[in-house]
C-alpha atoms as a PDB file:
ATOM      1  CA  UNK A   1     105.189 114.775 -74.468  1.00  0.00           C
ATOM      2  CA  UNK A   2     103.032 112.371 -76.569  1.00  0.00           C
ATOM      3  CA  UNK A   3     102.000 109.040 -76.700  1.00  0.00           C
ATOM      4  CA  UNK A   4     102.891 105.989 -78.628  1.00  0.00           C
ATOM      5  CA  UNK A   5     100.362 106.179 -82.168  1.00  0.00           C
ATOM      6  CA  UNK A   6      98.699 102.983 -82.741  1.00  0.00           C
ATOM      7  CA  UNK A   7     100.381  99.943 -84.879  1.00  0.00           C
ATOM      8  CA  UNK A   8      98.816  97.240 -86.885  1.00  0.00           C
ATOM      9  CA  UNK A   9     100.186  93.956 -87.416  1.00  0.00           C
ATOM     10  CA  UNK A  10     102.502  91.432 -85.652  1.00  0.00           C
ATOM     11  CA  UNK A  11     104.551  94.051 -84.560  1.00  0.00           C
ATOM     12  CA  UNK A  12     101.678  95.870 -82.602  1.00  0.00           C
ATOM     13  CA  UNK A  13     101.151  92.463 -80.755  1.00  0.00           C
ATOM     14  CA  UNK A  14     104.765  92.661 -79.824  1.00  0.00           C
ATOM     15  CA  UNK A  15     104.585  96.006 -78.847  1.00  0.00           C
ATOM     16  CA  UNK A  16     101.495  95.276 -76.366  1.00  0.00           C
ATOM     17  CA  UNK A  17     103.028  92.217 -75.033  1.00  0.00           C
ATOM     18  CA  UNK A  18     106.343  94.145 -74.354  1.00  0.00           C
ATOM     19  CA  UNK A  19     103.878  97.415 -72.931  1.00  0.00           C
ATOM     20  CA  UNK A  20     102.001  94.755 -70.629  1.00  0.00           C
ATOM     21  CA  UNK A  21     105.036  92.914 -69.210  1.00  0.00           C
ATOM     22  CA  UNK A  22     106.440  96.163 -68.262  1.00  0.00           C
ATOM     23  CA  UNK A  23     104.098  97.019 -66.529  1.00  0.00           C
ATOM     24  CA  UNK A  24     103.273  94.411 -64.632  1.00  0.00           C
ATOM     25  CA  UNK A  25     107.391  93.771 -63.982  1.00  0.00           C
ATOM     26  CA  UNK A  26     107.178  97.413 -62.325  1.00  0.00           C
ATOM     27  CA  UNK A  27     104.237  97.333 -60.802  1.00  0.00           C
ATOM     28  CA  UNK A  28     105.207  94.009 -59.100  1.00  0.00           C
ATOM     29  CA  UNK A  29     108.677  95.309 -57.904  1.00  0.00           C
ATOM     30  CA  UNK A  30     107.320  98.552 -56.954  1.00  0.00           C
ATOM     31  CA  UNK A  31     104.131  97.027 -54.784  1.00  0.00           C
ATOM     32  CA  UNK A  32     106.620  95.006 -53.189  1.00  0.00           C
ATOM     33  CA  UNK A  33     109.194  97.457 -51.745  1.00  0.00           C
ATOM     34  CA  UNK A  34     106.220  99.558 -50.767  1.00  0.00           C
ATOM     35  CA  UNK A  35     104.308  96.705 -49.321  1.00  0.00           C
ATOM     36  CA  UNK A  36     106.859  95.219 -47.485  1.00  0.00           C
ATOM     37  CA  UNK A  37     109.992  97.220 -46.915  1.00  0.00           C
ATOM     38  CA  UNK A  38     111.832  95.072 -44.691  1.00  0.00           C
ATOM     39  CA  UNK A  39     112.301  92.421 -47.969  1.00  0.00           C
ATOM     40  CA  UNK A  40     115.750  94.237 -48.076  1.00  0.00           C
ATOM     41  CA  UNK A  41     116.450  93.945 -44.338  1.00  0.00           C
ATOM     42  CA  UNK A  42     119.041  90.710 -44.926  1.00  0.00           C
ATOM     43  CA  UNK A  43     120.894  92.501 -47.566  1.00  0.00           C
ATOM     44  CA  UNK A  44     123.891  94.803 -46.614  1.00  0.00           C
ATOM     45  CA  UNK A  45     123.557  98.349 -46.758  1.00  0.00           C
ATOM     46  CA  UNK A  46     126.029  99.057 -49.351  1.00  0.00           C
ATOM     47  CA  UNK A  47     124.512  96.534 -52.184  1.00  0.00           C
ATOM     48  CA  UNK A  48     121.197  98.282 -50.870  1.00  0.00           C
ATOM     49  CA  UNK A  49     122.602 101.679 -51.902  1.00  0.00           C
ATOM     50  CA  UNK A  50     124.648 100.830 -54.804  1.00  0.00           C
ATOM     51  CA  UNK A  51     121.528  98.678 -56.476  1.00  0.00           C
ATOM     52  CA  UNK A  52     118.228 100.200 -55.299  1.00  0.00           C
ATOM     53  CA  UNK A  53     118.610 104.049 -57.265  1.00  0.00           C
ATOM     54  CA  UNK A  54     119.101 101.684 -60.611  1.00  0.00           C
ATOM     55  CA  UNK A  55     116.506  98.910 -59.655  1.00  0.00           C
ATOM     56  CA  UNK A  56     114.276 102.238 -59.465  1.00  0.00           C
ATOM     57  CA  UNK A  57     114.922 103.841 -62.547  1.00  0.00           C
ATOM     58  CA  UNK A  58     114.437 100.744 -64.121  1.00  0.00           C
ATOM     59  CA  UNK A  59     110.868 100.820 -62.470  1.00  0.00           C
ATOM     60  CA  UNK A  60     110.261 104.114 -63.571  1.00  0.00           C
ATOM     61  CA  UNK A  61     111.406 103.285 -67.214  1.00  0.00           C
ATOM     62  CA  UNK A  62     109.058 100.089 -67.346  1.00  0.00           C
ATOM     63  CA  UNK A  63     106.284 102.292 -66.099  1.00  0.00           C
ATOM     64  CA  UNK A  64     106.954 104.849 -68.849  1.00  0.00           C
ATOM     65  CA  UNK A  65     107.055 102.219 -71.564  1.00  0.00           C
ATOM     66  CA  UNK A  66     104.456 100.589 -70.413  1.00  0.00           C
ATOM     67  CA  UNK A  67     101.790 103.383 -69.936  1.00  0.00           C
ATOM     68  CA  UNK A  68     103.077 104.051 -73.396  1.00  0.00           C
ATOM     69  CA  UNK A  69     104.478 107.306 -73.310  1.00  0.00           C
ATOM     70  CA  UNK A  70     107.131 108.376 -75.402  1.00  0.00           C
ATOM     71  CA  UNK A  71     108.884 111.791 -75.359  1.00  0.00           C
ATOM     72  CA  UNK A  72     109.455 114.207 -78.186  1.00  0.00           C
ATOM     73  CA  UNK A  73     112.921 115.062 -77.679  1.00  0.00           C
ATOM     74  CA  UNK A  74     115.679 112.518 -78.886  1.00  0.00           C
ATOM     75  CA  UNK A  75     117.883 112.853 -75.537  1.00  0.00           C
ATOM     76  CA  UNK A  76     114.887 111.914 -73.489  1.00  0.00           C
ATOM     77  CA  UNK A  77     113.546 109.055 -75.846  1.00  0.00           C
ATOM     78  CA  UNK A  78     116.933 107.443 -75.495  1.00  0.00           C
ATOM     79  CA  UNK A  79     117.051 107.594 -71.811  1.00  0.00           C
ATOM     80  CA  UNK A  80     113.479 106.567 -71.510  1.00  0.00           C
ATOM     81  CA  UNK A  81     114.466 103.512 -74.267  1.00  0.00           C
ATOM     82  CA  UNK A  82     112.969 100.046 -72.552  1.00  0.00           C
ATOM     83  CA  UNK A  83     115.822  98.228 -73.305  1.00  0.00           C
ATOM     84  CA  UNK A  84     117.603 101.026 -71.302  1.00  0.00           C
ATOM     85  CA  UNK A  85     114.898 100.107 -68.690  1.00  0.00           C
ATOM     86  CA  UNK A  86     115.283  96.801 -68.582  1.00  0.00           C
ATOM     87  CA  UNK A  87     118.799  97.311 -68.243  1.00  0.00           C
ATOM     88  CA  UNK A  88     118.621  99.139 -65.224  1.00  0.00           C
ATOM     89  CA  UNK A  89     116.113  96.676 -63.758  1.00  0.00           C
ATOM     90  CA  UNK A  90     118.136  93.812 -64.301  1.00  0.00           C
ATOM     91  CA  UNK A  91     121.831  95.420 -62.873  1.00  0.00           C
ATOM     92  CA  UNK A  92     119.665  97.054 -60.130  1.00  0.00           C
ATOM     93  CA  UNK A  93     117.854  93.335 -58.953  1.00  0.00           C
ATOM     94  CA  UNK A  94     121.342  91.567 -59.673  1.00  0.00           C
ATOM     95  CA  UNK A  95     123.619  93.501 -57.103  1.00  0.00           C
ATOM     96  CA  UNK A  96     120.666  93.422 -54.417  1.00  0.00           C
ATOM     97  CA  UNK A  97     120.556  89.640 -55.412  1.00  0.00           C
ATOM     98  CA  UNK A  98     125.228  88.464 -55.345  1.00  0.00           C
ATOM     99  CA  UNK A  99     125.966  87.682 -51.822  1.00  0.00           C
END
């Protein structure tokens, strides 16, 4: 278990920016199922049981980028990838969003 090492240059912008949007794109979806859990109350329960578990690991991906941790062995770096993060975010939000 370690933690990203620091970068200089354009690409260490980058890398905060994409750390910082992360986290605020799980925080946000994460205080608002737990604030308000009825938000899904209009959707069907299938959709909410097909798309919830991968809206979620999405969240929990974002959070891991964006706290910037980063795991030392190679299985568990690619499943904790953001873009595999963002992937799950995105199917996750779609099928709770197709009517």
């Amino acid at each position: 278990m370690t933690f990203a090492r620091r970068e200089r240059g354009v690409s260490a912008r980058l890398a905060r920016w994409s750390k910082a949007i992360a986290l605020a794109a799980a925080g946000a979806a994460s205080l608002a199922l737990t604030l308000d859990p009825y938000v899904l109350n209009g959707v069907s329960s299938a959709r909410v049981h097909a798309g919830l578990p991968l809206l979620m690991l999405g969240v929990s991906g974002a959070f891991a980028h964006g706290l910037g941790f980063r795991p030392a062995q190679p299985i568990l770096r690619g499943l904790l990838h953001p873009a595999v993060a963002w992937i799950l975010f995105g199917a996750g939000a779609s099928v709770l969003a197709i009517h």
